[in-house]
Protein backbone atom coordinates (compact mmCIF):
# COMPACT_ATOMS: atom_id res chain seq x y z
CA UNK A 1 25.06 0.90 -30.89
CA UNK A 2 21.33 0.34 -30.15
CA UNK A 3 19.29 -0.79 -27.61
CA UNK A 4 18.16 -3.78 -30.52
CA UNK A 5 21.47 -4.80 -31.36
CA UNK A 6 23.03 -5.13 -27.51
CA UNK A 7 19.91 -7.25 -26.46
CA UNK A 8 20.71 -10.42 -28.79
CA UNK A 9 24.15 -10.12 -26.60
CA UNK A 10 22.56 -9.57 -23.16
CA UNK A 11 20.30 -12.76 -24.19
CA UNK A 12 23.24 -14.96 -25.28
CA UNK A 13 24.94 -13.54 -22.12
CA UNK A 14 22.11 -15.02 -19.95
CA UNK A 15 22.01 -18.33 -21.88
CA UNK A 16 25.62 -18.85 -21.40
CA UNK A 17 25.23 -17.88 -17.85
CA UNK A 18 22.66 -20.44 -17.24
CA UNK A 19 24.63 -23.27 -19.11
CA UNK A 20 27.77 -22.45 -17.05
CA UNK A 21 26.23 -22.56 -13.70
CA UNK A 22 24.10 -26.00 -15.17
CA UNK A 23 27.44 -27.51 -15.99
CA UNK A 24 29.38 -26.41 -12.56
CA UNK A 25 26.46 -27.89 -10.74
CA UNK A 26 27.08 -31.58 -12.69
CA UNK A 27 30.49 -31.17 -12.13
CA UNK A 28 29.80 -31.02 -8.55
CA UNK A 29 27.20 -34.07 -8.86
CA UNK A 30 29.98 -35.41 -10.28
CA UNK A 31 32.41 -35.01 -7.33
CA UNK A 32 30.24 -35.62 -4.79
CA UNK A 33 29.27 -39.07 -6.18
CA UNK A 34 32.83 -39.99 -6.41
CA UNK A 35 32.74 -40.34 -2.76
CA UNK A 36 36.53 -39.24 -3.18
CA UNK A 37 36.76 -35.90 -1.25
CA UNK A 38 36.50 -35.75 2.43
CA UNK A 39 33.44 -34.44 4.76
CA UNK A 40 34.44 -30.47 4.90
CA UNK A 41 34.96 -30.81 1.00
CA UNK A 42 31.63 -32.72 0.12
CA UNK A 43 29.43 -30.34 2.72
CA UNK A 44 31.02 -27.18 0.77
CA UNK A 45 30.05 -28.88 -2.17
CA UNK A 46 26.93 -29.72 -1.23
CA UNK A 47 25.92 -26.22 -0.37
CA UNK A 48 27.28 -24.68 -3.56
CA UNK A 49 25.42 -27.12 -5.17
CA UNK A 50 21.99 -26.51 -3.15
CA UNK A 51 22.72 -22.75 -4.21
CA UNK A 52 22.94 -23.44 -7.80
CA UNK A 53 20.04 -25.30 -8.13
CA UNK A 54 17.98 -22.93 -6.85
CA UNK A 55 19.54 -19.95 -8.73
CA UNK A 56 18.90 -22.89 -12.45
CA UNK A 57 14.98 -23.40 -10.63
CA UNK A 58 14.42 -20.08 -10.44
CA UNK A 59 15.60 -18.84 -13.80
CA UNK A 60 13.60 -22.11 -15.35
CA UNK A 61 10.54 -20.35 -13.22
CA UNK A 62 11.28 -16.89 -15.02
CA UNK A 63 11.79 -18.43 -18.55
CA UNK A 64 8.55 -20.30 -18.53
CA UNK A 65 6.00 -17.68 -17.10
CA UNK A 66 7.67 -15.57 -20.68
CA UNK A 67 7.66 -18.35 -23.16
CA UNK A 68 4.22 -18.07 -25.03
CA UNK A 69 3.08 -20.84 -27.73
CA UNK A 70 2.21 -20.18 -31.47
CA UNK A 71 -1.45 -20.71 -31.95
CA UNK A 72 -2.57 -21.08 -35.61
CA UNK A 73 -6.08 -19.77 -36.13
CA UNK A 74 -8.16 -21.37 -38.38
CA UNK A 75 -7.63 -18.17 -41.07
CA UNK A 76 -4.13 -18.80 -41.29
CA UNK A 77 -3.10 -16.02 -38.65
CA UNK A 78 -1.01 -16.93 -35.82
CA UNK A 79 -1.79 -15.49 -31.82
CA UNK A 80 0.02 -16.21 -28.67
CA UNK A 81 -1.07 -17.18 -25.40
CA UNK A 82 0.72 -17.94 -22.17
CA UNK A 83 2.01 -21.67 -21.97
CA UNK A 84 0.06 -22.35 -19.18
CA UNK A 85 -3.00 -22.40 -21.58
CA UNK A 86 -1.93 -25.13 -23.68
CA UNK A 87 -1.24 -27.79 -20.81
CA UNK A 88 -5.23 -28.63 -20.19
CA UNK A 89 -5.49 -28.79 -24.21
C-alpha cells in the first residue's frame, strides 16, 4: 500500500480520536453535574476532564494554524492563504 492511500486512514484515525476523547469529556460533564458520585470520584473526574480539554484545545490549536481558506481571484483562479488573513476582512 502507499503512503497516499494509508493517510486518508491516519486522518480518519485522528478525527475519530478527537471525537472520542470530545464525547468522554461530556460524558464526564455529564457525571459531574449529576452531583451523584462522591468527592474522590468527582476530583478524579475532574482532573481527567481538565486533561482532556487541554489535549481537544490543543489539537483545535493545531487544526486551525493548517486550515487555509479558498480565495477566488477575480480571473476565476482560486489561492489559499492562512485563516488568520481572512478574520480582519
Amino acid at each position: 500500500m502507499t503512503a497516499k492511500m494509508k493517510e486518508p486512514a491516519a486522518k480518519a484515525e485522528k478525527k475519530e480520536n478527537f471525537e472520542q476523547s470530545l464525547e468522554k469529556l461530556e460524558e464526564i460533564v455529564r457525571q459531574l453535574e449529576s452531583g451523584e458520585r462522591g468527592l474522590e470520584e468527582s476530583l478524579k473526574l475532574f482532573e481527567e476532564g481538565s486533561k482532556l480539554s487541554k489535549q481537544l484545545s490543543l489539537r483545535l490549536d493545531e487544526v486551525k494554524q493548517r486550515v487555509e481558506v479558498l480565495i477566488k481571484e477575480s480571473k476565476g483562479t482560486f489561492k489559499t492563504r492562512p485563516l488568520e488573513d481572512t478574520e480582519t476582512d
